[in-house]
Protein backbone atom coordinates (compact mmCIF):
# COMPACT_ATOMS: atom_id res chain seq x y z
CA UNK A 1 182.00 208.12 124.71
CA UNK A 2 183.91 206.10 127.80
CA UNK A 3 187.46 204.93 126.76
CA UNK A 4 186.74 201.63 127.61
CA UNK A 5 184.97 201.61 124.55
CA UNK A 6 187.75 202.71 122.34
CA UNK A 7 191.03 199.37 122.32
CA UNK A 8 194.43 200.84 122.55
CA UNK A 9 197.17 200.27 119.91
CA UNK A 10 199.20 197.14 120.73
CA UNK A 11 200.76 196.22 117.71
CA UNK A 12 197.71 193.91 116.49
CA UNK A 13 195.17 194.96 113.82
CA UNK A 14 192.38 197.37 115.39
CA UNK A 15 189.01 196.54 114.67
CA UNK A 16 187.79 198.06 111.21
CA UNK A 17 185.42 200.49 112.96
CA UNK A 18 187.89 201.72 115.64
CA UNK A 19 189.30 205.05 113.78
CA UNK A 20 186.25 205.55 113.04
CA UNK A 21 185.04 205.50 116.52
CA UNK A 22 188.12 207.37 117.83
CA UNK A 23 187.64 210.65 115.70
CA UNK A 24 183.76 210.65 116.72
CA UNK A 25 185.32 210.43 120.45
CA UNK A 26 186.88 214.05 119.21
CA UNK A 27 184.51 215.05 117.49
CA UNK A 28 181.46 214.88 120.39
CA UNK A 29 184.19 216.22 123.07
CA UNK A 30 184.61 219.38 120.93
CA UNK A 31 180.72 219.49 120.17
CA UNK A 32 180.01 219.24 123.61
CA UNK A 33 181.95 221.85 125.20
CA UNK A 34 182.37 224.80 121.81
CA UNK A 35 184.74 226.86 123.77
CA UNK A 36 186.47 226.93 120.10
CA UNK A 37 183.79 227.53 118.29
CA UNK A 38 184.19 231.17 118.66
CA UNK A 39 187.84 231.30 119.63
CA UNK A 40 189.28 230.03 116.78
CA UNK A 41 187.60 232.67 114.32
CA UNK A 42 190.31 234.62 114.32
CA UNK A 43 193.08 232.31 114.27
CA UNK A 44 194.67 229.96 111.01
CA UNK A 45 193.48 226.92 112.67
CA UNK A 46 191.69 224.84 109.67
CA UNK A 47 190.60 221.93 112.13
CA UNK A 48 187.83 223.72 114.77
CA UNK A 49 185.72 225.70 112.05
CA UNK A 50 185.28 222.56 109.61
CA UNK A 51 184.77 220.50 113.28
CA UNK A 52 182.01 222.62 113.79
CA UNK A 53 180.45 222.67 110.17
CA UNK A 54 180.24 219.13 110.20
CA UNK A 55 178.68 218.91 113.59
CA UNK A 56 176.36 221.84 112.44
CA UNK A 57 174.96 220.24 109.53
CA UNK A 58 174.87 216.83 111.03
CA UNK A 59 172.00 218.15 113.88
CA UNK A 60 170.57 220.22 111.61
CA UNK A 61 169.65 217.00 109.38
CA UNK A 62 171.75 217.82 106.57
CA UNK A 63 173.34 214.03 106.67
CA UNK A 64 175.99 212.24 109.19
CA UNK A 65 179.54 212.62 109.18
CA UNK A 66 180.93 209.98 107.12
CA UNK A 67 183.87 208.46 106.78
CA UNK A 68 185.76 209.90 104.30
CA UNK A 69 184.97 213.22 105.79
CA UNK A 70 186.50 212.28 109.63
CA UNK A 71 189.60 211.50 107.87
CA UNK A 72 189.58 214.82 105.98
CA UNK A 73 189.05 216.97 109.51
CA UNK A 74 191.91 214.70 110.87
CA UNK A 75 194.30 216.09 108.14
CA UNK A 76 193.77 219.47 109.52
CA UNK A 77 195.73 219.36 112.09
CA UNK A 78 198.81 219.77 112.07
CA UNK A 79 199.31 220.00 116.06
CA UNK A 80 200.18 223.88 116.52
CA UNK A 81 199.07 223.45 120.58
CA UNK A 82 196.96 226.47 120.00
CA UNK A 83 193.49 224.73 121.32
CA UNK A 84 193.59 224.49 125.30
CA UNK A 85 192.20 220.79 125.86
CA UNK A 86 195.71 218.66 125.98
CA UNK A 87 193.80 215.35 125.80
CA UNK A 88 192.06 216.79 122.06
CA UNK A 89 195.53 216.16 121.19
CA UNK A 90 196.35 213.21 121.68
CA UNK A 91 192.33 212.06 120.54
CA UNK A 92 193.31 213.52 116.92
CA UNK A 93 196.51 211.40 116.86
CA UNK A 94 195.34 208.38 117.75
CA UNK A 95 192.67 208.20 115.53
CA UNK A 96 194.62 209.73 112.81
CA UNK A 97 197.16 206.62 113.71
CA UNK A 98 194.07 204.24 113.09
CA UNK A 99 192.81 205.60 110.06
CA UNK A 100 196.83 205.56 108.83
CA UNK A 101 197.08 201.50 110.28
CA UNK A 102 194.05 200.30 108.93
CA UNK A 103 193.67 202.35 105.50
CA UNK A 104 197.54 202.07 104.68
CA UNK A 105 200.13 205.76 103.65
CA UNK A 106 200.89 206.17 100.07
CA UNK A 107 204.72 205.65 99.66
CA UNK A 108 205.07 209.37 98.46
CA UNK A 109 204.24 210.78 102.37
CA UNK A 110 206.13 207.94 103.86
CA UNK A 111 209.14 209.71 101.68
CA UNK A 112 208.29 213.56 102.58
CA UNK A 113 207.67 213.01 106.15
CA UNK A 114 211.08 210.74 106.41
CA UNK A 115 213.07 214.43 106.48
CA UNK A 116 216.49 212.71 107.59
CA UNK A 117 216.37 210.58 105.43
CA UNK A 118 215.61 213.03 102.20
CA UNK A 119 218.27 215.02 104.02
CA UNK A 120 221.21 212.80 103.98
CA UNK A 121 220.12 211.46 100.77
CA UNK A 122 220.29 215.31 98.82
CA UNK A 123 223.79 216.03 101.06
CA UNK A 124 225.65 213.15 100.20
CA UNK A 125 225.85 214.58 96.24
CA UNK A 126 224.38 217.75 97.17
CA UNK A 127 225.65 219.46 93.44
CA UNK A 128 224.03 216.67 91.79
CA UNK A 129 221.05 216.98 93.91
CA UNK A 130 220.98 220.88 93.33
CA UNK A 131 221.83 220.70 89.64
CA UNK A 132 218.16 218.94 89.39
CA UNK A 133 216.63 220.79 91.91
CA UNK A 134 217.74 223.91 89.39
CA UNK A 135 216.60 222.62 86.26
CA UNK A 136 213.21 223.19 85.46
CA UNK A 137 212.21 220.01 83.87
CA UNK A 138 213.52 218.10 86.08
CA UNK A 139 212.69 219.46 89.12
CA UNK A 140 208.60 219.56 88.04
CA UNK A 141 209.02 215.96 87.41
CA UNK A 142 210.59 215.16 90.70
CA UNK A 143 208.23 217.41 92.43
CA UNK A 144 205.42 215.62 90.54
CA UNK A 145 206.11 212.05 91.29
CA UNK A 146 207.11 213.03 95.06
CA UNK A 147 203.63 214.91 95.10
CA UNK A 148 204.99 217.80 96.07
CA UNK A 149 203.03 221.17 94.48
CA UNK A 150 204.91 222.30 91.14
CA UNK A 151 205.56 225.86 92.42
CA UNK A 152 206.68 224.78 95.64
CA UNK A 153 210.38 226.15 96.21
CA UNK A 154 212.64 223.72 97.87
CA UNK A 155 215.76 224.14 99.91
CA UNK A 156 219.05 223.67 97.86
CA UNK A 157 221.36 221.35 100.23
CA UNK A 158 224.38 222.61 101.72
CA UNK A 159 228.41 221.79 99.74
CA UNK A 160 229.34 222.16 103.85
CA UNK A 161 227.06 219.81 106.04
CA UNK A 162 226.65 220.40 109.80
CA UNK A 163 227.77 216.98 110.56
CA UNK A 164 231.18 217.00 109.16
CA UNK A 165 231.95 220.48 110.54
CA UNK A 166 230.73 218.89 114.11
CA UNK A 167 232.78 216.53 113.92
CA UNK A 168 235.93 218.10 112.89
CA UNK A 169 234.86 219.98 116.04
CA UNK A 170 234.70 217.03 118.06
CA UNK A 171 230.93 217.59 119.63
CA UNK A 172 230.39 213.32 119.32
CA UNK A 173 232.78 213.22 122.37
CA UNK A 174 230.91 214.44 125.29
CA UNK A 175 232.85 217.04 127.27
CA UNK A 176 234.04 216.35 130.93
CA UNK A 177 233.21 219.87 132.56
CA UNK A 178 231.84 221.06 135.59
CA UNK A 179 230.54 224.16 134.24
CA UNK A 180 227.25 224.45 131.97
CA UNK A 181 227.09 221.84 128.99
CA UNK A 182 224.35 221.18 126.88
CA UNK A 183 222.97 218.04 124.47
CA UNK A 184 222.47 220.10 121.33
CA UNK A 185 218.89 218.29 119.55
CA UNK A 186 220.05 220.00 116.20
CA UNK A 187 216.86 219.08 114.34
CA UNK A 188 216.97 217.67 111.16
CA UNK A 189 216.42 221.22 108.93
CA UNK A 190 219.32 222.70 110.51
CA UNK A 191 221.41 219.40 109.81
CA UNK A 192 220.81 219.06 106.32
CA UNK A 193 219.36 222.21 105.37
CA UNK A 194 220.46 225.29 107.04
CA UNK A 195 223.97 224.21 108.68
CA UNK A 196 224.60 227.80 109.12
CA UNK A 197 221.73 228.05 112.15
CA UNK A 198 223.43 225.26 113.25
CA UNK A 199 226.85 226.36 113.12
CA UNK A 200 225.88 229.25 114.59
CA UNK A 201 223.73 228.18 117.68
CA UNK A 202 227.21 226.18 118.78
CA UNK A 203 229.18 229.26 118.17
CA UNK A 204 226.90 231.16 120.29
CA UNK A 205 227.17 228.76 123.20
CA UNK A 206 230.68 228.31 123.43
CA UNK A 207 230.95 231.97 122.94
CA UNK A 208 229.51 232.09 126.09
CA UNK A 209 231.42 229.39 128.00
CA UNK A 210 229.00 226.27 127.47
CA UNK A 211 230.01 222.99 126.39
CA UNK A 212 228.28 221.44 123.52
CA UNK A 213 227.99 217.63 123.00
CA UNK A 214 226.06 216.24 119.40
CA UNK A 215 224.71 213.08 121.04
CA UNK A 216 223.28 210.59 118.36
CA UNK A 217 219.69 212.13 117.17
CA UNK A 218 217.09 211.11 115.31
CA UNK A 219 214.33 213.41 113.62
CA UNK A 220 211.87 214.50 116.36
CA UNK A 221 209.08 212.66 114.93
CA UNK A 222 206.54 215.50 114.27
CA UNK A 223 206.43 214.72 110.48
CA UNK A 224 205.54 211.03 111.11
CA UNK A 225 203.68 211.80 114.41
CA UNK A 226 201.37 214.62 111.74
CA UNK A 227 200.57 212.05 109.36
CA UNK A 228 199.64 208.99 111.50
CA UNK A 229 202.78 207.02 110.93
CA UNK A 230 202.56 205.73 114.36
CA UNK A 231 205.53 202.90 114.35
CA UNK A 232 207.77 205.35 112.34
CA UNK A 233 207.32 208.09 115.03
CA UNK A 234 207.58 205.52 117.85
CA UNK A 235 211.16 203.95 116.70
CA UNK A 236 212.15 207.79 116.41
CA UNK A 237 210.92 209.02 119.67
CA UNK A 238 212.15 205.93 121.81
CA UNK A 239 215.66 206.25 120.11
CA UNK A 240 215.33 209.70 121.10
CA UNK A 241 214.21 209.67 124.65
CA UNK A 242 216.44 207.14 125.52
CA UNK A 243 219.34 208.94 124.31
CA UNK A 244 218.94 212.32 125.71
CA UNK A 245 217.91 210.77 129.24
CA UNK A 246 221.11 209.55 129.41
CA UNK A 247 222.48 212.65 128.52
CA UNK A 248 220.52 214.17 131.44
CA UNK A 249 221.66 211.60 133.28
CA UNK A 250 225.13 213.22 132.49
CA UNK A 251 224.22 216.35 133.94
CA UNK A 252 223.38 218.21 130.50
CA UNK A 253 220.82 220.20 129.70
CA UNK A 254 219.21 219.66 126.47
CA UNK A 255 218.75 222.60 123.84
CA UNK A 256 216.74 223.05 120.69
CA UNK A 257 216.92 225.31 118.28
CA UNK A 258 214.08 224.19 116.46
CA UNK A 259 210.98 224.74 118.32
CA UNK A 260 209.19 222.23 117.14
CA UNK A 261 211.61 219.79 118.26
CA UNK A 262 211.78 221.76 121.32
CA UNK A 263 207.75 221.79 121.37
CA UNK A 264 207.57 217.66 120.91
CA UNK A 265 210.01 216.85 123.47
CA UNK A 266 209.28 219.57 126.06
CA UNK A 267 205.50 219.80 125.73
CA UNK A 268 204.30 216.82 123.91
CA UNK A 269 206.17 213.72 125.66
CA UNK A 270 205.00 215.19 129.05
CA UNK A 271 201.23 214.59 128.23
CA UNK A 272 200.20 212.45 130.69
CA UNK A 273 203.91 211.32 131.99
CA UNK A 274 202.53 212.54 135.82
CA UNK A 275 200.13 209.99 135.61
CA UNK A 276 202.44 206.56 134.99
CA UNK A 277 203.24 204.28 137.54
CA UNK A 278 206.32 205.44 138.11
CA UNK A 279 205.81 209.40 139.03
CA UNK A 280 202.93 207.93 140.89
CA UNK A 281 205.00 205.65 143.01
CA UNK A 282 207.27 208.53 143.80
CA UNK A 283 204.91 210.98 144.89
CA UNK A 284 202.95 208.58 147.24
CA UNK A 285 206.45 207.39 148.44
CA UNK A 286 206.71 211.42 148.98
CA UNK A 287 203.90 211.58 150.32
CA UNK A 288 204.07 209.48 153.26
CA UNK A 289 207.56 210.30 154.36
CA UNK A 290 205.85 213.73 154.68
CA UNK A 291 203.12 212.64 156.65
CA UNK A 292 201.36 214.25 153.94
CA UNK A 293 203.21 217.67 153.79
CA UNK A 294 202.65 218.40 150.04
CA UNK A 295 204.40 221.36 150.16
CA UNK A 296 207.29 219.62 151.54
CA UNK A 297 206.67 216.37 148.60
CA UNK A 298 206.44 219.85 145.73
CA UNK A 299 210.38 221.06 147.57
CA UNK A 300 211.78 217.08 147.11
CA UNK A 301 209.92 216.78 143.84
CA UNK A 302 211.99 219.93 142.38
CA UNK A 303 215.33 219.13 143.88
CA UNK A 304 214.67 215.26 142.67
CA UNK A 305 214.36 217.57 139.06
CA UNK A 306 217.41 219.39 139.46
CA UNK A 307 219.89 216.53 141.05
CA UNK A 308 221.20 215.65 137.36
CA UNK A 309 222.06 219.10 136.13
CA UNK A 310 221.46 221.55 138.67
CA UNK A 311 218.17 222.81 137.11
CA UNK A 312 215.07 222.05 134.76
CA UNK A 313 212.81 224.43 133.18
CA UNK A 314 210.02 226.36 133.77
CA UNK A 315 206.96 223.86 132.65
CA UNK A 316 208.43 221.41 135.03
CA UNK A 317 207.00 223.75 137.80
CA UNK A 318 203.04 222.95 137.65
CA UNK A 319 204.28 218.78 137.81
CA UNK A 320 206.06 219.69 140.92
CA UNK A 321 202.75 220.67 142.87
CA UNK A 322 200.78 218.04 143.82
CA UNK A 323 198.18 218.41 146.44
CA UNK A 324 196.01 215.54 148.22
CA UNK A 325 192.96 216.35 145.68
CA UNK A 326 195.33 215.16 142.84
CA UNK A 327 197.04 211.93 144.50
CA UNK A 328 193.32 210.85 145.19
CA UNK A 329 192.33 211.28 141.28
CA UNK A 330 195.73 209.74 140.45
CA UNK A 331 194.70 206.27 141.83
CA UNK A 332 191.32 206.75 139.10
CA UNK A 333 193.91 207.99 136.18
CA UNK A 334 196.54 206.37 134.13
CA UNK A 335 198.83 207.96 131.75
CA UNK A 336 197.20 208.63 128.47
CA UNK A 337 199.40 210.17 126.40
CA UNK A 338 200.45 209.59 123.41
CA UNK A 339 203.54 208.34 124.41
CA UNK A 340 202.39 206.54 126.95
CA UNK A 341 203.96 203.22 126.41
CA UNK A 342 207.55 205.05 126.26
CA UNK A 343 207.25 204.77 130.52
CA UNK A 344 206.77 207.93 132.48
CA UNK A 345 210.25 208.34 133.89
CA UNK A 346 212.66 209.16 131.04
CA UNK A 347 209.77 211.02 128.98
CA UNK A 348 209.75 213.91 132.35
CA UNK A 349 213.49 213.67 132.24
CA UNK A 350 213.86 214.71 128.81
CA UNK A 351 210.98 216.92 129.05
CA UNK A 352 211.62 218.34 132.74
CA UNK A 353 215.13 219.33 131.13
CA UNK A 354 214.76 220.36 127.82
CA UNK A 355 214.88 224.02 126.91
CA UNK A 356 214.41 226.38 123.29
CA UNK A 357 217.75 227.94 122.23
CA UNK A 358 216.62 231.60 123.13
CA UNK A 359 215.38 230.30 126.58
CA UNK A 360 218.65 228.93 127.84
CA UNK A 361 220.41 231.98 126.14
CA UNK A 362 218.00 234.59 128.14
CA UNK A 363 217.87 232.50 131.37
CA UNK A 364 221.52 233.27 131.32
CA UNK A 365 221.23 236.68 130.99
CA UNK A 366 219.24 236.97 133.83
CA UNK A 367 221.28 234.85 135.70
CA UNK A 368 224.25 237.33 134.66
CA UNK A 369 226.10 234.59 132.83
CA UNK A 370 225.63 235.51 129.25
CA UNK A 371 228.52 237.31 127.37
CA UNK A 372 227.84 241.08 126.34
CA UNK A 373 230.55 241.97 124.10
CA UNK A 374 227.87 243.05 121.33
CA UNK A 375 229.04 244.51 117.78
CA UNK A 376 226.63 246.83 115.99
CA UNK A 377 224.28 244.94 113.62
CA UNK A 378 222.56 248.04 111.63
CA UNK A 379 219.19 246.58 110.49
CA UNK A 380 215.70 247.00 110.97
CA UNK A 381 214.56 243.25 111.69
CA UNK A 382 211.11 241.94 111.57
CA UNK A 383 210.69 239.13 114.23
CA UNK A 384 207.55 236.43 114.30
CA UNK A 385 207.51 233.80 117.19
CA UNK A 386 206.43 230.51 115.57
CA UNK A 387 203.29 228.37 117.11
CA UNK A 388 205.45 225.83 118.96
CA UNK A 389 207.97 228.81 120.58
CA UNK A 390 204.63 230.46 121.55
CA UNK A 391 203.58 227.45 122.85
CA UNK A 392 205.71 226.46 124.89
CA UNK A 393 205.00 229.39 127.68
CA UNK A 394 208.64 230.84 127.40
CA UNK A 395 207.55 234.50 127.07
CA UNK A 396 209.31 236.08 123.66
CA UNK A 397 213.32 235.68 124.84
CA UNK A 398 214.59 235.72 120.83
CA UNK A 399 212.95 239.46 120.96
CA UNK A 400 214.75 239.88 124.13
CA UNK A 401 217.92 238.56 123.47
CA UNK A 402 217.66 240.81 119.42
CA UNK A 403 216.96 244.21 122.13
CA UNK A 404 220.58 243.38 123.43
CA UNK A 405 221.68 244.20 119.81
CA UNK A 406 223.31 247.69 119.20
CA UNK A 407 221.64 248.96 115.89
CA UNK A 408 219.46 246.10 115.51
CA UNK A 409 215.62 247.70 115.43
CA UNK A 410 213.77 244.58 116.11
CA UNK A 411 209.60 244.52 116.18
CA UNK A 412 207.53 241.58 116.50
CA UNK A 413 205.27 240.51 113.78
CA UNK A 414 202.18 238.38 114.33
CA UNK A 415 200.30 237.76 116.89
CA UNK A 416 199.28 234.88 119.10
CA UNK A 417 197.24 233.51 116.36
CA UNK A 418 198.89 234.05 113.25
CA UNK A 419 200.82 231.51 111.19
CA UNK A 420 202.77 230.67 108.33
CA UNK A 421 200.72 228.78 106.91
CA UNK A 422 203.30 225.39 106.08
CA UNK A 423 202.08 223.17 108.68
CA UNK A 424 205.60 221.25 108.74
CA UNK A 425 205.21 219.15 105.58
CA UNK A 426 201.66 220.21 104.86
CA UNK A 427 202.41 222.95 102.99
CA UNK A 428 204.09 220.40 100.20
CA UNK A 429 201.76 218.76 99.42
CA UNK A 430 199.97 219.32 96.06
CA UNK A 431 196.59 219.96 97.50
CA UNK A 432 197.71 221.71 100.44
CA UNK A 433 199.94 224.53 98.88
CA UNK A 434 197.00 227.02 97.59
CA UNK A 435 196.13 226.83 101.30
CA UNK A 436 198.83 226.95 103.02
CA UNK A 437 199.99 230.17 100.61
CA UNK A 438 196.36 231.72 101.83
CA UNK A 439 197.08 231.20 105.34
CA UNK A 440 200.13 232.54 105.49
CA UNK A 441 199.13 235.57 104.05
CA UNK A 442 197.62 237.28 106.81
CA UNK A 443 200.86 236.96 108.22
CA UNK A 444 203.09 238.46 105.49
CA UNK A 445 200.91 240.89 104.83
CA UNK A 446 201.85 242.22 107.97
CA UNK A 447 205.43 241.54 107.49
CA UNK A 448 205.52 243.82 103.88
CA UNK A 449 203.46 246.76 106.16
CA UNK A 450 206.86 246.50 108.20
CA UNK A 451 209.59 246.64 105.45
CA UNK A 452 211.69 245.59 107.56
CA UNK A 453 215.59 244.73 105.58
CA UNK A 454 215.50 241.44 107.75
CA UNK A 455 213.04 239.30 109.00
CA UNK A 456 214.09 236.67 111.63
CA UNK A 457 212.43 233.88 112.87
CA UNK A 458 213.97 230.41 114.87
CA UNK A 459 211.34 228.40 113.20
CA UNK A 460 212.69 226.93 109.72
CA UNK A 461 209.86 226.04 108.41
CA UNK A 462 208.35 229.36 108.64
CA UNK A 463 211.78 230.53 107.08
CA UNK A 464 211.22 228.58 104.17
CA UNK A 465 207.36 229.71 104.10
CA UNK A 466 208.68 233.36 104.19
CA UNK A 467 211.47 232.35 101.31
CA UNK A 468 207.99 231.59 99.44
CA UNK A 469 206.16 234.53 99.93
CA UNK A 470 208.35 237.43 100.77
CA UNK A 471 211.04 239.30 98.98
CA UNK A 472 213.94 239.59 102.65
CA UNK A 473 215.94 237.78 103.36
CA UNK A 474 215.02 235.83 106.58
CA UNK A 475 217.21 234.28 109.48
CA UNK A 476 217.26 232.91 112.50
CA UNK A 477 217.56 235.08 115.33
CA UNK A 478 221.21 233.32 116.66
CA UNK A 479 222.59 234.05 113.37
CA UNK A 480 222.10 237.79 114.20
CA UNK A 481 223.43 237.13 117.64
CA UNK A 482 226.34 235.52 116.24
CA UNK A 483 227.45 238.49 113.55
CA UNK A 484 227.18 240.88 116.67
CA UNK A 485 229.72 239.00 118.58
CA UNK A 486 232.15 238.48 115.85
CA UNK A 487 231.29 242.15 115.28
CA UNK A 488 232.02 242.93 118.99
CA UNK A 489 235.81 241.37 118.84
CA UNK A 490 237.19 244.14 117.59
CA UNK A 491 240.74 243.22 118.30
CA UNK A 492 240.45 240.15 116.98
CA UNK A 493 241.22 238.65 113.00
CA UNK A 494 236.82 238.30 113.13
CA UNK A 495 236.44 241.62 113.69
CA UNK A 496 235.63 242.70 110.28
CA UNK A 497 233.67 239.79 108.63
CA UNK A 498 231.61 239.80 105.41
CA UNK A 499 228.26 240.39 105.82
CA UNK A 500 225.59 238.33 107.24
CA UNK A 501 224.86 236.15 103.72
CA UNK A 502 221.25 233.68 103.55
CA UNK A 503 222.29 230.68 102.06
């Protein structure tokens, strides 16, 4: 199906047929081609085997796809980046967006997926929130008009907020240095439900000599982006990409320590972003000062990367090599990513410079820069890199970084296709939970087979899967690294503090 065929969201009504038109655009791609079909057997993805089901049952007679059940397959997916074609992506999410514009979101999703929001609201009376969250009655009832599955535990919300401690801190004023600094993207879970990771991941850093600087965030999008709230995610993202741009701009790197955040604005706003006018401009500009040297445009192309702060990551690498084959296919392509209409420019800024927590940490170990005054931390630890860590193609540094640990016996969990099972806000849903319980459980099985005392994790979603499911307490990985510094200062008044506690 050509994409001239399929109108592009510009802020008018789309044409009643479009989403459905859209999600058969996916759904012949994926027909078409099956490399899934068989790949995805063994992994939690719930989108590719009911893909192929309905496809199966359509040629075989057995009645066309309707409607109701595109929009079902669309729900699915909860964008894990485990399936190889990048423009899938972005096929799912538009016509998820189309379904969303024309046949409305109930109020109760427009509330769950609006995690700020549901975060500052809980941690502005957070002992009034927590009393109900504790009392049975009441919490069922909330739970039931929010639409959120009855056994469902929820995160209690934090007496001391993130923000308040930040700013007693002074991280809103961004730090004149020469040295390394960094934009910390805090994420809204570790805002206004897990300070602690938080706390922690800025303790870590300055530990080691890096400036940190809270610049005004918004929530990543991902819960809006999941459930097709298309405006929602757009105010978000350009908020967001304008702000840390600047940032970069500044000469700071930008660090997550979610990786979902670090997933959406390292791997999901580049989609495409090599393709807009402006990257296209540059290159051909490039191009013929080189007298079409492309090796020579691929040197400029990286140094024109690292100008602002002296370096961008690894998946800025394969943008940087452009070769006479791709300028030609250029002039035939334009940038169709989901973001497209954020402009090319800022979206590879923020991308090009935007790194996971336990990436930055580990590329300064290599570099010899990271700090090595390690305390004992005497624990067997069970580690599982989340789907959007994995994704991102940064190796396993949190299992690296956990090896530098005296005493800590770390083994991975999981492998590459193994899940949780919560699917961001998927798995609170009412009709999602028994799922998303069953999913995970391939995954936890393996955890229990362990027994390990600790099981870490930098995904907080996961965390609160695991909080679900298992009986350990779980962590993120820089809360480890942080008790075996403060562990490692023996001659100083932190030498001796209490125990790593889960709040």
């Amino acid at each position: 199906m050509s994409d001239a065929c399929l109108p592009h969201d510009t802020g008018n009504r789309l044409p009643d047929h479009v989403a459905e038109l859209r999600a058969r655009k996916v759904i012949e791609r994926c027909a078409s081609c099956g490399h899934c079909r068989d790949l995805m057997d063994d992994s939690s993805c719930l989108f590719m085997p009911q893909l192929y089901r309905l496809v199966d049952r359509e040629e075989s007679g057995g009645g066309a796809i309707t409607s109701t059940e595109m929009k079902q397959l669309l729900d699915l997916c909860n964008t894990c980046g485990i399936c190889p074609c990048t423009p899938v992506h972005t096929w799912i999410r538009e016509a998820k967006d189309a379904f969303v514009a024309r046949d409305g979101l109930p109020a109760n999703i427009r509330l769950i997926e609006n995690v700020q929001f549901m975060g500052k609201l809980g941690g502005a009376l957070p002992q009034f929130a927590n009393l109900a969250l504790n009392n049975g009655l009441v919490s069922k009832g909330l739970k039931r008009v929010i639409g959120i599955h009855p056994e469902r535990k929820l995160p209690l919300f934090p007496t001391d907020g993130f923000t308040a401690w930040a700013q007693a801190r002074g991280l809103g004023n961004m730090p004149k240095t020469s040295g390394r600094k960094v934009a910390y993207f805090a994420g809204c879970t570790a805002r206004y439900y897990f300070p602690q990771v938080a706390k922690a991941t800025v303790d870590v850093l300055e530990r080691n000599g890096v400036a940190v600087y809270l610049p005004e965030q918004k929530c990543c999008g991902m819960p809006a982006m999941l459930e097709g709230d298309r405006a929602f995610t757009f105010d978000l993202a350009r908020f967001n990409v304008a702000e840390l741009a600047r940032c970069v701009t500044a000469g700071f790197d930008i660090v997550c320590s979610c990786p979902t955040c670090g997933y959406l604005l390292k791997s999901v706003l580049r989609e495409g972003a090599q393709y807009s006018k402006e990257y296209r401009a540059l290159v051909q500009q490039m191009a013929c000062q080189s007298q079409g040297d492309f090796a020579q445009v691929s040197k400029r192309l990286t140094a024109e990367d690292a100008v602002f702060t002296g370096r961008a990551n690894s998946a800025s690498a394969n943008a940087n090599k452009p070769s006479m084959l791709g300028l030609t296919q250029w002039k035939m392509l334009s940038d169709q990513g989901y973001f497209a209409e954020l402009g090319g420019a800022n979206r590879l800024r923020v991308a090009n410079h935007t790194y996971d927590l336990g990436e930055y940490l580990w590329e300064m170990h290599t570099a010899g820069q990271l700090k090595l005054e390690l305390g004992a931390v005497p624990a067997h630890v069970a580690y599982f890199a989340p789907c959007h860590q994995r994704q991102q193609g940064i190796g396993q540094p949190w299992l690296n970084l956990l090896g530098l640990v005296p005493q800590a016996r770390t083994e991975r969990v999981g492998d590459a296709f193994d899940c949780c099972g919560l699917g961001g806000i998927m798995g609170f849903k009412k009709d999602f939970h028994e799922t998303s319980l069953s999913i995970g459980a391939r995954l936890t099985n393996k955890i229990k087979v362990v027994a390990p005392e600790k099981v870490a994790t930098d995904c907080l979603s996961c965390r609160m899967q695991f909080q679900q499911m298992l009986p350990y307490q779980v962590f993120h990985p820089v809360e480890i690294l942080r008790e075996s510094y403060r562990n490692g200062l023996a001659a100083s008044p932190e030498a001796h503090p209490a125990p790593l506690a889960q709040s």
